[in-house]
Each structure stands twice: as structure tokens, then as C-alpha cells.
PDB file of N, CA and C in Angstrom:
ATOM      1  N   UNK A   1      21.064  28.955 -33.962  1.00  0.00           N
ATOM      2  CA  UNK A   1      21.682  30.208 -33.616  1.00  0.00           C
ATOM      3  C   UNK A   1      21.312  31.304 -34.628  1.00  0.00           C
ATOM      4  N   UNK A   2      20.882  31.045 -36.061  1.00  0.00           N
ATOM      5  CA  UNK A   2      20.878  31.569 -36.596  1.00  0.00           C
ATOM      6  C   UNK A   2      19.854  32.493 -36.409  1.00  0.00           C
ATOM      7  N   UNK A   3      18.599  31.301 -36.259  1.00  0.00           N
ATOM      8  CA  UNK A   3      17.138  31.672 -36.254  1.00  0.00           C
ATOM      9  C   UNK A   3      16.729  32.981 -34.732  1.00  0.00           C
ATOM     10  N   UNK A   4      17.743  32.481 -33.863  1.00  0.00           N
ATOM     11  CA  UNK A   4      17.763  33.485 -33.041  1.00  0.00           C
ATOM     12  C   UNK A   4      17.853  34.725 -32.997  1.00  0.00           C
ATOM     13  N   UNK A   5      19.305  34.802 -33.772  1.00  0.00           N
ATOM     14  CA  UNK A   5      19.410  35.896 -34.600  1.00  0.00           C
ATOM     15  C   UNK A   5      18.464  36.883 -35.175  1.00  0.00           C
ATOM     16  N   UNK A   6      18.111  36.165 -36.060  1.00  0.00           N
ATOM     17  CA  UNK A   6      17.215  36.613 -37.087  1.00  0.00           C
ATOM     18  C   UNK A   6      16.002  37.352 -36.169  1.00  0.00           C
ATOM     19  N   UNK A   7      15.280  36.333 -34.879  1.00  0.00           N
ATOM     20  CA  UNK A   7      14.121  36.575 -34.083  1.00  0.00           C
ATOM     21  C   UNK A   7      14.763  37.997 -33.854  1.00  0.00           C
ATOM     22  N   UNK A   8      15.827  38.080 -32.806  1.00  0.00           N
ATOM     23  CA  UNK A   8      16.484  39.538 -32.392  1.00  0.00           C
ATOM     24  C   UNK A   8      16.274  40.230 -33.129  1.00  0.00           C
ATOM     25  N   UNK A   9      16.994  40.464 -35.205  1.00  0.00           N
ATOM     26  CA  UNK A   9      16.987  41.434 -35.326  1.00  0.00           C
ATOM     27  C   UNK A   9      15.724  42.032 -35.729  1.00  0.00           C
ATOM     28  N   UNK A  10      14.457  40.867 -36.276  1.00  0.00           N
ATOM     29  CA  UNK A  10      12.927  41.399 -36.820  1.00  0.00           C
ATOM     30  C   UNK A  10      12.663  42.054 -34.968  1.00  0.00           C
ATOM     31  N   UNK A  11      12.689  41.634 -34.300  1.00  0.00           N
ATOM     32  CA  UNK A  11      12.151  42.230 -33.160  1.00  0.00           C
ATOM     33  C   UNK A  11      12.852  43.530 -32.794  1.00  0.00           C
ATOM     34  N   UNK A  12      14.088  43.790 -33.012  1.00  0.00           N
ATOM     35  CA  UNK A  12      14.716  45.428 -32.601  1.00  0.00           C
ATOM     36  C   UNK A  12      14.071  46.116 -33.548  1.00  0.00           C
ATOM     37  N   UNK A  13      13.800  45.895 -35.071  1.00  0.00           N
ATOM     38  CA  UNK A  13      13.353  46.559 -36.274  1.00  0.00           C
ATOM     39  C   UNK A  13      11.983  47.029 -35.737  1.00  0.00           C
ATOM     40  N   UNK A  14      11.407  46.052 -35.370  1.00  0.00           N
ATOM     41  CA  UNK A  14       9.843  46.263 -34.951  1.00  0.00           C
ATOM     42  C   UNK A  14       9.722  47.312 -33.743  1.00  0.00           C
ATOM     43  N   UNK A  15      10.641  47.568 -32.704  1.00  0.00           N
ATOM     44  CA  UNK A  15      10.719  48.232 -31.796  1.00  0.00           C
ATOM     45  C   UNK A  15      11.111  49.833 -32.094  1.00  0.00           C
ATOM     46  N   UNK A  16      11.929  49.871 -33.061  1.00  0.00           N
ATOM     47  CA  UNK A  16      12.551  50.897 -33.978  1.00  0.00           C
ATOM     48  C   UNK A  16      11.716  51.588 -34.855  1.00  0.00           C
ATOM     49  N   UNK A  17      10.761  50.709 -35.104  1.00  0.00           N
ATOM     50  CA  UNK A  17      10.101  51.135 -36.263  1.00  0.00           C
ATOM     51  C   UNK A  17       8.608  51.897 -35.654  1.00  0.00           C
ATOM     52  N   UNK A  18       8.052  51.001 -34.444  1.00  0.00           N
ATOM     53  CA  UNK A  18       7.341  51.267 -33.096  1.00  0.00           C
ATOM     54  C   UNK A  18       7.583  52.657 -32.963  1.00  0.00           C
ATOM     55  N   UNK A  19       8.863  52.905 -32.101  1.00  0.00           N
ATOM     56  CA  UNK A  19       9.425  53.957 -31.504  1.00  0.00           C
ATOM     57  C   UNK A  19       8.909  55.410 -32.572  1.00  0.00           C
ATOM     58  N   UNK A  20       9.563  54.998 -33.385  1.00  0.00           N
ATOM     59  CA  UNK A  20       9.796  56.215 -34.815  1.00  0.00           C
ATOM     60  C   UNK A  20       8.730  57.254 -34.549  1.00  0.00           C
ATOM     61  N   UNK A  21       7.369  56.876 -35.135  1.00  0.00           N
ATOM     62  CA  UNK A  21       6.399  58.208 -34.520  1.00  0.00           C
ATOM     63  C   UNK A  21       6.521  58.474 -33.521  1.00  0.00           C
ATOM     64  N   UNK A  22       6.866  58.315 -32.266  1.00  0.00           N
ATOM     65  CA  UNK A  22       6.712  58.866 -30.994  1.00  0.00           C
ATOM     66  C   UNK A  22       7.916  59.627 -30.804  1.00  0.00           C
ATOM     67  N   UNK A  23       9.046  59.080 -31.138  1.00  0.00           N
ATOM     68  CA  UNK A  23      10.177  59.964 -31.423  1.00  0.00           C
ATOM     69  C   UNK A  23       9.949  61.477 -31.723  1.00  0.00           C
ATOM     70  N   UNK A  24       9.585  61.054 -33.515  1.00  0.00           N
ATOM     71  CA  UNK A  24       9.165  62.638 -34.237  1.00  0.00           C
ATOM     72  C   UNK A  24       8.343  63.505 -33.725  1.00  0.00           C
ATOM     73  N   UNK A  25       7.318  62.928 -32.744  1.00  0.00           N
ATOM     74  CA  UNK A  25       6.234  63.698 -32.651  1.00  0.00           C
ATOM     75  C   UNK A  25       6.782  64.933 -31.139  1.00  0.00           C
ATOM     76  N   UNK A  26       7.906  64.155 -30.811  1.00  0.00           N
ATOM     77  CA  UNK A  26       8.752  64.719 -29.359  1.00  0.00           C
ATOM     78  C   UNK A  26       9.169  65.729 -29.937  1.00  0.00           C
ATOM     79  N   UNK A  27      10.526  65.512 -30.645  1.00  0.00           N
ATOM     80  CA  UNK A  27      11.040  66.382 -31.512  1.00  0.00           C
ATOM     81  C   UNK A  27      10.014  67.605 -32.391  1.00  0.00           C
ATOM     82  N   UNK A  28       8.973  67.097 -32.734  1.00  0.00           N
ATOM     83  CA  UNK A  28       7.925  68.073 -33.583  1.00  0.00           C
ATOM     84  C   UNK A  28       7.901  69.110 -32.639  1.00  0.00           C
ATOM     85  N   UNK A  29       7.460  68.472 -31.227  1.00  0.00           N
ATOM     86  CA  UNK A  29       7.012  69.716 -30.320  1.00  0.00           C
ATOM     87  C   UNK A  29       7.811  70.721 -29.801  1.00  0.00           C
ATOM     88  N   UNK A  30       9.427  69.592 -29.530  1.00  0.00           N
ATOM     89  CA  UNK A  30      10.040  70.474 -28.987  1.00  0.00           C
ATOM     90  C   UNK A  30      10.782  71.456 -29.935  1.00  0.00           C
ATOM     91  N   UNK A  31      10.748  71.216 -31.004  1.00  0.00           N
ATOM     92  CA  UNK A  31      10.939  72.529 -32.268  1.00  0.00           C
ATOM     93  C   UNK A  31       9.903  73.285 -32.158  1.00  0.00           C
ATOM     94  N   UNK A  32       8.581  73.450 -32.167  1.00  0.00           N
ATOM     95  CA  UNK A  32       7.551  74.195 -31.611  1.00  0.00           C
ATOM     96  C   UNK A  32       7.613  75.446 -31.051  1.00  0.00           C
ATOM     97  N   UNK A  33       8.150  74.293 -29.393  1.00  0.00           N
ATOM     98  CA  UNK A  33       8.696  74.907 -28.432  1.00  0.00           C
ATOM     99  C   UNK A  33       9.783  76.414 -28.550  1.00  0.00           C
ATOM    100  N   UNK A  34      10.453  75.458 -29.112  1.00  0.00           N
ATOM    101  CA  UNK A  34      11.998  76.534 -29.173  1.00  0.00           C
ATOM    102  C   UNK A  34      11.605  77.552 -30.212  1.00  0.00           C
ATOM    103  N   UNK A  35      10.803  77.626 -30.851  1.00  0.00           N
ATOM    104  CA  UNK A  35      10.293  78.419 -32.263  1.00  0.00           C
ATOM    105  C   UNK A  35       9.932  79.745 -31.886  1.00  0.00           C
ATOM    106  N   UNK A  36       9.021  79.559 -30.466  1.00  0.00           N
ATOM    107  CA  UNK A  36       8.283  80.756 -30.498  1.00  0.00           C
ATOM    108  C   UNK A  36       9.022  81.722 -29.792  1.00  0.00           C
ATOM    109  N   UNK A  37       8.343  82.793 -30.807  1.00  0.00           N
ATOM    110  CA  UNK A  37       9.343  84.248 -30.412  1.00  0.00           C
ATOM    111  C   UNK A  37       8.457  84.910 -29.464  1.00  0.00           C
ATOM    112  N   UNK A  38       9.010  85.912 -28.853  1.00  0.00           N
ATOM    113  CA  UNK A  38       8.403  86.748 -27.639  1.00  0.00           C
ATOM    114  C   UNK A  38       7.914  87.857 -28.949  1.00  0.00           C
ATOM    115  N   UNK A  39       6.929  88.228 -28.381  1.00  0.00           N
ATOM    116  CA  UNK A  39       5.974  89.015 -29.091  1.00  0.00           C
ATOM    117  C   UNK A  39       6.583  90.842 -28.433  1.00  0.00           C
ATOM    118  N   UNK A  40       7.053  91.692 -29.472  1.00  0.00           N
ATOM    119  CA  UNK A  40       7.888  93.094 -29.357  1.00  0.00           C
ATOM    120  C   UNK A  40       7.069  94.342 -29.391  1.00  0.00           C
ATOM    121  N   UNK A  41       6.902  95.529 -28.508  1.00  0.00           N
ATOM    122  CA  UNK A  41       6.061  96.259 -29.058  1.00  0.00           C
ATOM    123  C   UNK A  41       6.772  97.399 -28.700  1.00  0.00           C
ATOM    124  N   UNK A  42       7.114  98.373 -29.511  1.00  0.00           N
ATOM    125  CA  UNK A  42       7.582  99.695 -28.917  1.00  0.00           C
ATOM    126  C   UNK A  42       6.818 100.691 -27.846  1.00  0.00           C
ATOM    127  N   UNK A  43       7.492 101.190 -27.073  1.00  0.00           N
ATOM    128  CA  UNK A  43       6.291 102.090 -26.397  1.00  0.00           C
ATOM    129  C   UNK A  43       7.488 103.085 -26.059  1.00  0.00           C
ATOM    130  N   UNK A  44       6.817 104.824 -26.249  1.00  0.00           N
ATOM    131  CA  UNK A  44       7.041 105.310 -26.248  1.00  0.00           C
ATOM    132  C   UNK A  44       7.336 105.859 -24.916  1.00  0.00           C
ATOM    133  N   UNK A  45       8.775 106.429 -24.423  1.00  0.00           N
ATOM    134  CA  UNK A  45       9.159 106.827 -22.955  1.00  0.00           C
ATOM    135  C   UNK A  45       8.140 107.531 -22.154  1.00  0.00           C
ATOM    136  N   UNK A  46       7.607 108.470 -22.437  1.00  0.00           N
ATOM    137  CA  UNK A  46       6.319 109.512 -22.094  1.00  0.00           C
ATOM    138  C   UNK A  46       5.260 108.443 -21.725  1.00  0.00           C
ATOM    139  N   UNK A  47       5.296 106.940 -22.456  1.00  0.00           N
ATOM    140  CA  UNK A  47       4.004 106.071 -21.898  1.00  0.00           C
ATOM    141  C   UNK A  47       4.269 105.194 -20.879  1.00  0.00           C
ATOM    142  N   UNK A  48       5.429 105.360 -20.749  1.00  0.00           N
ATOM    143  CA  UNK A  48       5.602 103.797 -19.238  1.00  0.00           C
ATOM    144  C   UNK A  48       5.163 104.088 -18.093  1.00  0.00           C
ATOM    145  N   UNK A  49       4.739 103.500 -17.154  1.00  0.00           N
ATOM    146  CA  UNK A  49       4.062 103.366 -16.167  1.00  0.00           C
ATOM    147  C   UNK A  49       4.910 104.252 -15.247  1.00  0.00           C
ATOM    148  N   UNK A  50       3.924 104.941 -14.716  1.00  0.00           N
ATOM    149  CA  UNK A  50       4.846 105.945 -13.152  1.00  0.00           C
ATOM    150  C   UNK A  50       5.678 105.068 -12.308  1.00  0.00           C
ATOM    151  N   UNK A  51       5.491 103.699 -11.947  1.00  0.00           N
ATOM    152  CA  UNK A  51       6.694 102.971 -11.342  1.00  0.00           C
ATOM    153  C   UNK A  51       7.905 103.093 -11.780  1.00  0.00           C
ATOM    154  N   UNK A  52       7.907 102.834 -12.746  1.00  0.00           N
ATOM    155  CA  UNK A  52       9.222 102.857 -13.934  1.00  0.00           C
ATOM    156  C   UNK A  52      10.068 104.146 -14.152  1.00  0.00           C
ATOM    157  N   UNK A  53       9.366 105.168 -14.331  1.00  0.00           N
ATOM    158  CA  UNK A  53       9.482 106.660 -14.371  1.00  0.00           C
ATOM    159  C   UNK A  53       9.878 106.669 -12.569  1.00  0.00           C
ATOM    160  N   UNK A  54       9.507 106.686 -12.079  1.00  0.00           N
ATOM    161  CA  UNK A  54       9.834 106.605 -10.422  1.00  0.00           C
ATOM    162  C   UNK A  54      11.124 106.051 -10.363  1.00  0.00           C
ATOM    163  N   UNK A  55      11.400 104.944 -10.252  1.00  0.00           N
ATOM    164  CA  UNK A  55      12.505 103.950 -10.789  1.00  0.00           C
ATOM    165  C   UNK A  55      13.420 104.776 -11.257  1.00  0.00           C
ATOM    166  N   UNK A  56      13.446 105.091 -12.954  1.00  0.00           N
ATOM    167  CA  UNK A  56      14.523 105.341 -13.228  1.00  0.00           C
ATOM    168  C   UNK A  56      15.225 106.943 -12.326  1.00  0.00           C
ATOM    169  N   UNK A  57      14.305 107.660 -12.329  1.00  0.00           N
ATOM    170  CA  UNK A  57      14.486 108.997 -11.815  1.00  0.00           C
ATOM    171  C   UNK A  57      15.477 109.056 -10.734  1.00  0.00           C
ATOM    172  N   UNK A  58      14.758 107.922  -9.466  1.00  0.00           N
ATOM    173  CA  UNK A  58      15.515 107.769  -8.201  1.00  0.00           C
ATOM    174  C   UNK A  58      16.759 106.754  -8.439  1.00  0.00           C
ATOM    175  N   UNK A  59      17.114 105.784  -9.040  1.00  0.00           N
ATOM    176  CA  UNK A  59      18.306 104.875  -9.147  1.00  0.00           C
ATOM    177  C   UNK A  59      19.095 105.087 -10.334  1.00  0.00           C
ATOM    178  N   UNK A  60      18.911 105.882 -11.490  1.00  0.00           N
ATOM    179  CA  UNK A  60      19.449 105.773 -12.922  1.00  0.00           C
ATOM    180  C   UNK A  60      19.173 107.311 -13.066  1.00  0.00           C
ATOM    181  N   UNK A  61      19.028 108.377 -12.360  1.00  0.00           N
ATOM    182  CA  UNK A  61      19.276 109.344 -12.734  1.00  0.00           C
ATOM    183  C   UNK A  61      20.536 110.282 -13.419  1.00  0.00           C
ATOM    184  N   UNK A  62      20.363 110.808 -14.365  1.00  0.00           N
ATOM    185  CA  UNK A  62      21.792 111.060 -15.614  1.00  0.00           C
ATOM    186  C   UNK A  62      20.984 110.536 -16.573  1.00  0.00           C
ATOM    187  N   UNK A  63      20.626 108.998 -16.446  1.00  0.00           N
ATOM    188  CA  UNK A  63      20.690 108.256 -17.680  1.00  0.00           C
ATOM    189  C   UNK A  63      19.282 109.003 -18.819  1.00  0.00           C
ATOM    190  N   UNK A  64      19.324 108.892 -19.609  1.00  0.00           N
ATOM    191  CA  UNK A  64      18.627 109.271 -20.668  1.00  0.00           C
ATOM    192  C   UNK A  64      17.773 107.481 -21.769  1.00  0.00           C
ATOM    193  N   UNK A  65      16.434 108.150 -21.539  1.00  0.00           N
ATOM    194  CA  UNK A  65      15.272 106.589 -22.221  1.00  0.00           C
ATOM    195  C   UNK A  65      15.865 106.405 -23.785  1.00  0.00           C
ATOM    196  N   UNK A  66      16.625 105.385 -23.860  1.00  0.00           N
ATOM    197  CA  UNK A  66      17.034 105.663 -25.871  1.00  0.00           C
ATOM    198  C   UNK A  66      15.622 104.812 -26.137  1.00  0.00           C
ATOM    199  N   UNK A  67      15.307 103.197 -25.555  1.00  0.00           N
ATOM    200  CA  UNK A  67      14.014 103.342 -26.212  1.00  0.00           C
ATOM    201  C   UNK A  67      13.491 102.411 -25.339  1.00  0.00           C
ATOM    202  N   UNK A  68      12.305 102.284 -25.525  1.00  0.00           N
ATOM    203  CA  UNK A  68      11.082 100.854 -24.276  1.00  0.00           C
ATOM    204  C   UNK A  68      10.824 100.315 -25.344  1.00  0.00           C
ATOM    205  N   UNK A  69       9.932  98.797 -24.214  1.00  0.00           N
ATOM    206  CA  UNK A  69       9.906  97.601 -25.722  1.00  0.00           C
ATOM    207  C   UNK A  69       8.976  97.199 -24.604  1.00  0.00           C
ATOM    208  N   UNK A  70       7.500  96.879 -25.102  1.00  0.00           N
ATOM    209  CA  UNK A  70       6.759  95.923 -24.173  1.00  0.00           C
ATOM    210  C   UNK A  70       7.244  94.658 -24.434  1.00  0.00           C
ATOM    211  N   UNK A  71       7.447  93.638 -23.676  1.00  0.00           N
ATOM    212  CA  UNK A  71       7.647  92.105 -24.413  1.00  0.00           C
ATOM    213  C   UNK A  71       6.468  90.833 -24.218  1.00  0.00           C
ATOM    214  N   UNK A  72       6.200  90.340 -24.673  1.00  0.00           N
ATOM    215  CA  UNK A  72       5.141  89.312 -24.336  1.00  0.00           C
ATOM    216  C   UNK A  72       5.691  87.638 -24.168  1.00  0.00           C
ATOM    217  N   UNK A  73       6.056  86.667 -23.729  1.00  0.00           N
ATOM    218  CA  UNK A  73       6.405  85.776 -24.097  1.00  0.00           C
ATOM    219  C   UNK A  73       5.793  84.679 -22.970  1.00  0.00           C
ATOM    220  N   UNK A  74       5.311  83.871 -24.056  1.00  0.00           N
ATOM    221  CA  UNK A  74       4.771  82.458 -22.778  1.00  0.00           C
ATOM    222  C   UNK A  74       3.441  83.324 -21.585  1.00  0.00           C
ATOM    223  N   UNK A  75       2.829  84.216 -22.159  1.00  0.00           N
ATOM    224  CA  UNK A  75       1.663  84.795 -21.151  1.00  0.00           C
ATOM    225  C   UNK A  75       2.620  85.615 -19.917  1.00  0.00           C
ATOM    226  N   UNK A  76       3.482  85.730 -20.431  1.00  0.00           N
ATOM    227  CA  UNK A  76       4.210  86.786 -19.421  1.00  0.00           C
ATOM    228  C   UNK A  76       4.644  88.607 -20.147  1.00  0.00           C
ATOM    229  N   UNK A  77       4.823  89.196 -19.691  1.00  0.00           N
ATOM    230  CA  UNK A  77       4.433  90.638 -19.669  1.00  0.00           C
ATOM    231  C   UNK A  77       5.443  91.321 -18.868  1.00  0.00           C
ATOM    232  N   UNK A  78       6.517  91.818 -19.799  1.00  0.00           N
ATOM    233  CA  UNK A  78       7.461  92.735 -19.362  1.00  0.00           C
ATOM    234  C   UNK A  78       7.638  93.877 -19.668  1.00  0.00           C
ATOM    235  N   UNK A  79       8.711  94.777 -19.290  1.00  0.00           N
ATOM    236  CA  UNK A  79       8.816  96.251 -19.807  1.00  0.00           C
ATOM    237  C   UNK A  79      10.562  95.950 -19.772  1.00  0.00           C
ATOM    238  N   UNK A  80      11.286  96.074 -21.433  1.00  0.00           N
ATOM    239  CA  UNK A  80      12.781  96.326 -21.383  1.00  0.00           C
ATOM    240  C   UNK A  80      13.130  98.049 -21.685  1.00  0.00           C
ATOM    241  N   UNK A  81      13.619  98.637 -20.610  1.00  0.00           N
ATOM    242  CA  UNK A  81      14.135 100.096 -21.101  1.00  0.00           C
ATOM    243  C   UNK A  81      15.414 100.286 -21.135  1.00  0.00           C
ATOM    244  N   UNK A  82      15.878 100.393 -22.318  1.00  0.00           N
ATOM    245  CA  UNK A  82      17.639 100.971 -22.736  1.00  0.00           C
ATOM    246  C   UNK A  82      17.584 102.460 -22.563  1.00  0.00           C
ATOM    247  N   UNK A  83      18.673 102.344 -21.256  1.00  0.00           N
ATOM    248  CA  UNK A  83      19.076 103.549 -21.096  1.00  0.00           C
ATOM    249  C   UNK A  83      20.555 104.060 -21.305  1.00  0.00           C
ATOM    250  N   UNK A  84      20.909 105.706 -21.752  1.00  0.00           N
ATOM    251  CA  UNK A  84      22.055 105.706 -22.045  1.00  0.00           C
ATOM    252  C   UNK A  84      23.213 106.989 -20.968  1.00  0.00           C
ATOM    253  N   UNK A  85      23.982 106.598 -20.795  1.00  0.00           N
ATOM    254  CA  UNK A  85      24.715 107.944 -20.194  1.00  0.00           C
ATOM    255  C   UNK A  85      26.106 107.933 -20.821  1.00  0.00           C
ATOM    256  N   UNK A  86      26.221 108.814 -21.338  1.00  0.00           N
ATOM    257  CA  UNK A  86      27.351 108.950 -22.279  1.00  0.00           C
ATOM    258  C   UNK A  86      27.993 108.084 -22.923  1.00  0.00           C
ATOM    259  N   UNK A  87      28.979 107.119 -22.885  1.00  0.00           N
ATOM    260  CA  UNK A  87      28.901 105.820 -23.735  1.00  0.00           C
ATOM    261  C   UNK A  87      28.595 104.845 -22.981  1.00  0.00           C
ATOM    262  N   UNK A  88      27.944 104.528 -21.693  1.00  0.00           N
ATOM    263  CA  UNK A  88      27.350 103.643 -20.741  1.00  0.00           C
ATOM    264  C   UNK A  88      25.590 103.476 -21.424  1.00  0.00           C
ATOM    265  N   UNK A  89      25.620 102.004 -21.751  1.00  0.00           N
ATOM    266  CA  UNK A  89      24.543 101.682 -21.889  1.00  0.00           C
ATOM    267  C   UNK A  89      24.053 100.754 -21.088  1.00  0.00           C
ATOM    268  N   UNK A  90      22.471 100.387 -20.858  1.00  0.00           N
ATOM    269  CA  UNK A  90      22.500  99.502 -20.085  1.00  0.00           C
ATOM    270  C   UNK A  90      20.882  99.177 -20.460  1.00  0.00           C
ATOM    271  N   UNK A  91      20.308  97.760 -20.001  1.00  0.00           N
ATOM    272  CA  UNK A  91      18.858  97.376 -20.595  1.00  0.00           C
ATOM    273  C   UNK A  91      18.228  97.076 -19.067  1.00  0.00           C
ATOM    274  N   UNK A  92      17.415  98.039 -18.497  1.00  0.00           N
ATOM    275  CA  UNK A  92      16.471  97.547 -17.942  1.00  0.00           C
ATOM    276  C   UNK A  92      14.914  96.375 -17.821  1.00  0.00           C
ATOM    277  N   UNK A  93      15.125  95.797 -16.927  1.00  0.00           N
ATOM    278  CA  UNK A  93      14.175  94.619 -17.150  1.00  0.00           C
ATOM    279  C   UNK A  93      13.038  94.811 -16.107  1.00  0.00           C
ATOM    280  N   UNK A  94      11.835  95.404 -16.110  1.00  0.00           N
ATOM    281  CA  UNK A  94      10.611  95.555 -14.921  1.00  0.00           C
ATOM    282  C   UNK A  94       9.591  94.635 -15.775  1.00  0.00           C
ATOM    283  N   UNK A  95       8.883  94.063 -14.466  1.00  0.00           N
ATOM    284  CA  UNK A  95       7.165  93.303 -14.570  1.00  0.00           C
ATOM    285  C   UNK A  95       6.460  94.092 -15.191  1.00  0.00           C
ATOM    286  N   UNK A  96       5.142  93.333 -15.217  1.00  0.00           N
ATOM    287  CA  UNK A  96       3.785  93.903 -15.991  1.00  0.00           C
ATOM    288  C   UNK A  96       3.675  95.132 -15.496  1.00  0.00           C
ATOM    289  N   UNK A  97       3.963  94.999 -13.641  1.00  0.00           N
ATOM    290  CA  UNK A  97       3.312  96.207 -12.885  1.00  0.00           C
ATOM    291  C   UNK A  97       4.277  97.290 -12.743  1.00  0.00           C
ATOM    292  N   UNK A  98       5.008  97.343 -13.718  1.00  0.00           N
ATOM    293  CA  UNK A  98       6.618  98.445 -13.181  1.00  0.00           C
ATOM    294  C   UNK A  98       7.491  98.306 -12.331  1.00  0.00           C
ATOM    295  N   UNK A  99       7.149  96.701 -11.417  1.00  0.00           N
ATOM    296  CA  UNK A  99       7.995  96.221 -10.422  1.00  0.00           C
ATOM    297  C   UNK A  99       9.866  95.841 -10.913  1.00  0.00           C
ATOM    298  N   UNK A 100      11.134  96.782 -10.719  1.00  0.00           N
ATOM    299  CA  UNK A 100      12.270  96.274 -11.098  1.00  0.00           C
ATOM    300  C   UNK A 100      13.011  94.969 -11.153  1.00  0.00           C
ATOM    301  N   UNK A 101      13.009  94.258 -12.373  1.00  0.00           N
ATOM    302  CA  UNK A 101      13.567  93.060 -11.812  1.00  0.00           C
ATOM    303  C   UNK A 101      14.442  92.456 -12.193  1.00  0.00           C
ATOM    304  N   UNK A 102      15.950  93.463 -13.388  1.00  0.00           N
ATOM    305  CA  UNK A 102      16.996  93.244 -13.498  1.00  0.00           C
ATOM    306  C   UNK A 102      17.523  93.984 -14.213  1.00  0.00           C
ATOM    307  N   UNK A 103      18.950  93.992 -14.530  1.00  0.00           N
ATOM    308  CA  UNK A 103      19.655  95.317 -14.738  1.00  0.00           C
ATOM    309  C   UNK A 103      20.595  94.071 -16.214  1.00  0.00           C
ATOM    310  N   UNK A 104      20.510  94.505 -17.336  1.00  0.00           N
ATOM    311  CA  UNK A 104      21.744  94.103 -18.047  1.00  0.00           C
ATOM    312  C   UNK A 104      22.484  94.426 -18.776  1.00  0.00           C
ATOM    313  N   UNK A 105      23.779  94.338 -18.634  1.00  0.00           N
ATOM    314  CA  UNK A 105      24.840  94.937 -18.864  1.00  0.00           C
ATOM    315  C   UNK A 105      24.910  94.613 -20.671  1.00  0.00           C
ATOM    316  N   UNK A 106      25.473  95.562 -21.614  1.00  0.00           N
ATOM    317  CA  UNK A 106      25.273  95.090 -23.162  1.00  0.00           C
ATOM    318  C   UNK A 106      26.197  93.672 -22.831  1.00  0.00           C
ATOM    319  N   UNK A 107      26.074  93.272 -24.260  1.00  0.00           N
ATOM    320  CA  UNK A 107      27.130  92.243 -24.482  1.00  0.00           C
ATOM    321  C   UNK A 107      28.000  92.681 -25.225  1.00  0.00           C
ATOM    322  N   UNK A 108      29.606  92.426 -25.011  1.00  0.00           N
ATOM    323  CA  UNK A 108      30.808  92.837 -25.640  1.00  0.00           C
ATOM    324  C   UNK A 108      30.847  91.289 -27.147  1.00  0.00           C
TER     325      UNK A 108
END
């Protein structure tokens, strides 16, 4: 019974010990993963695309450009514009092409 034992625990050790790099190397990546930041670029209101300018004019008119941000993340390509109307703020979210594709409210 003993020797059984013993077989079990050299064999879980060996499996454990097996495992270990493949483990870390998961974990390596998926810290990687989670690491990377979206790439930020200011752009100036006068430069955003006539969609956008179209956009805000006809649906967000009042509101005033406080600032644009190109964003880059994962090969994707956005436009965020914070706009303000008196103490109403709000962050616009459009595609590469100036296409609208979400509205968000600040966070309290």
C-alpha cells in the first residue's frame, strides 16, 4: 500500500512538474494580452472627417468639440469626440470612416 502510494505521488509530481511550463507560458501570453494599450492621438476638431462634422451638426447640435482622440487598438481605427453643452458632457464613438457607432454617457 505503501509503494502505491509513493507510485501516485512521484507520478502527480511528474505531471505537475510536466504541466508547469505550459501553464506559465498561458499566463505569459495572456498578461501580454491584457497589457496592450490602444495607441492615443489627438486630432484637432477643424481635422475630423466631414462625416463626423455632418454628424455632429445634424444630431448634437448646441454641443461644442472639447476634444478628438484618434484611437488605434488591435488593428482597429476609431474616432472618440467629447462633446460639451453646458454641464452635459458626453463621448462620441465613430469608425475609421466617420460611420456613428456609439454615444457614452461620462461615468459618475
Amino acid at each position: 500500500m505503501k509503494r502505491a502510494i509513493l507510485v501516485m505521488v512521484i507520478l502527480i509530481g511528474a505531471l505537475v512538474v510536466n504541466a508547469h511550463p505550459y501553464a506559465s507560458t498561458v499566463m505569459s501570453n495572456v498578461t501580454t494580452v491584457s497589457m496592450q494599450m490602444a495607441e492615443r492621438t489627438p486630432v484637432k476638431p477643424e481635422d475630423l472627417m466631414k462625416p463626423i462634422k455632418d454628424n455632429l451638426a445634424k444630431d448634437y447640435a448646441g454641443y461644442t468639440i472639447k476634444e478628438a482622440t484618434s484611437v488605434k487598438s488591435d488593428d482597429i481605427n476609431t474616432f472618440e469626440v467629447v462633446v460639451t453643452k453646458g454641464t452635459s458632457s458626453l463621448t462620441l464613438v465613430y469608425d475609421k470612416d466617420g460611420k456613428f457607432l456609439k454615444k457614452m454617457e461620462p461615468k459618475m
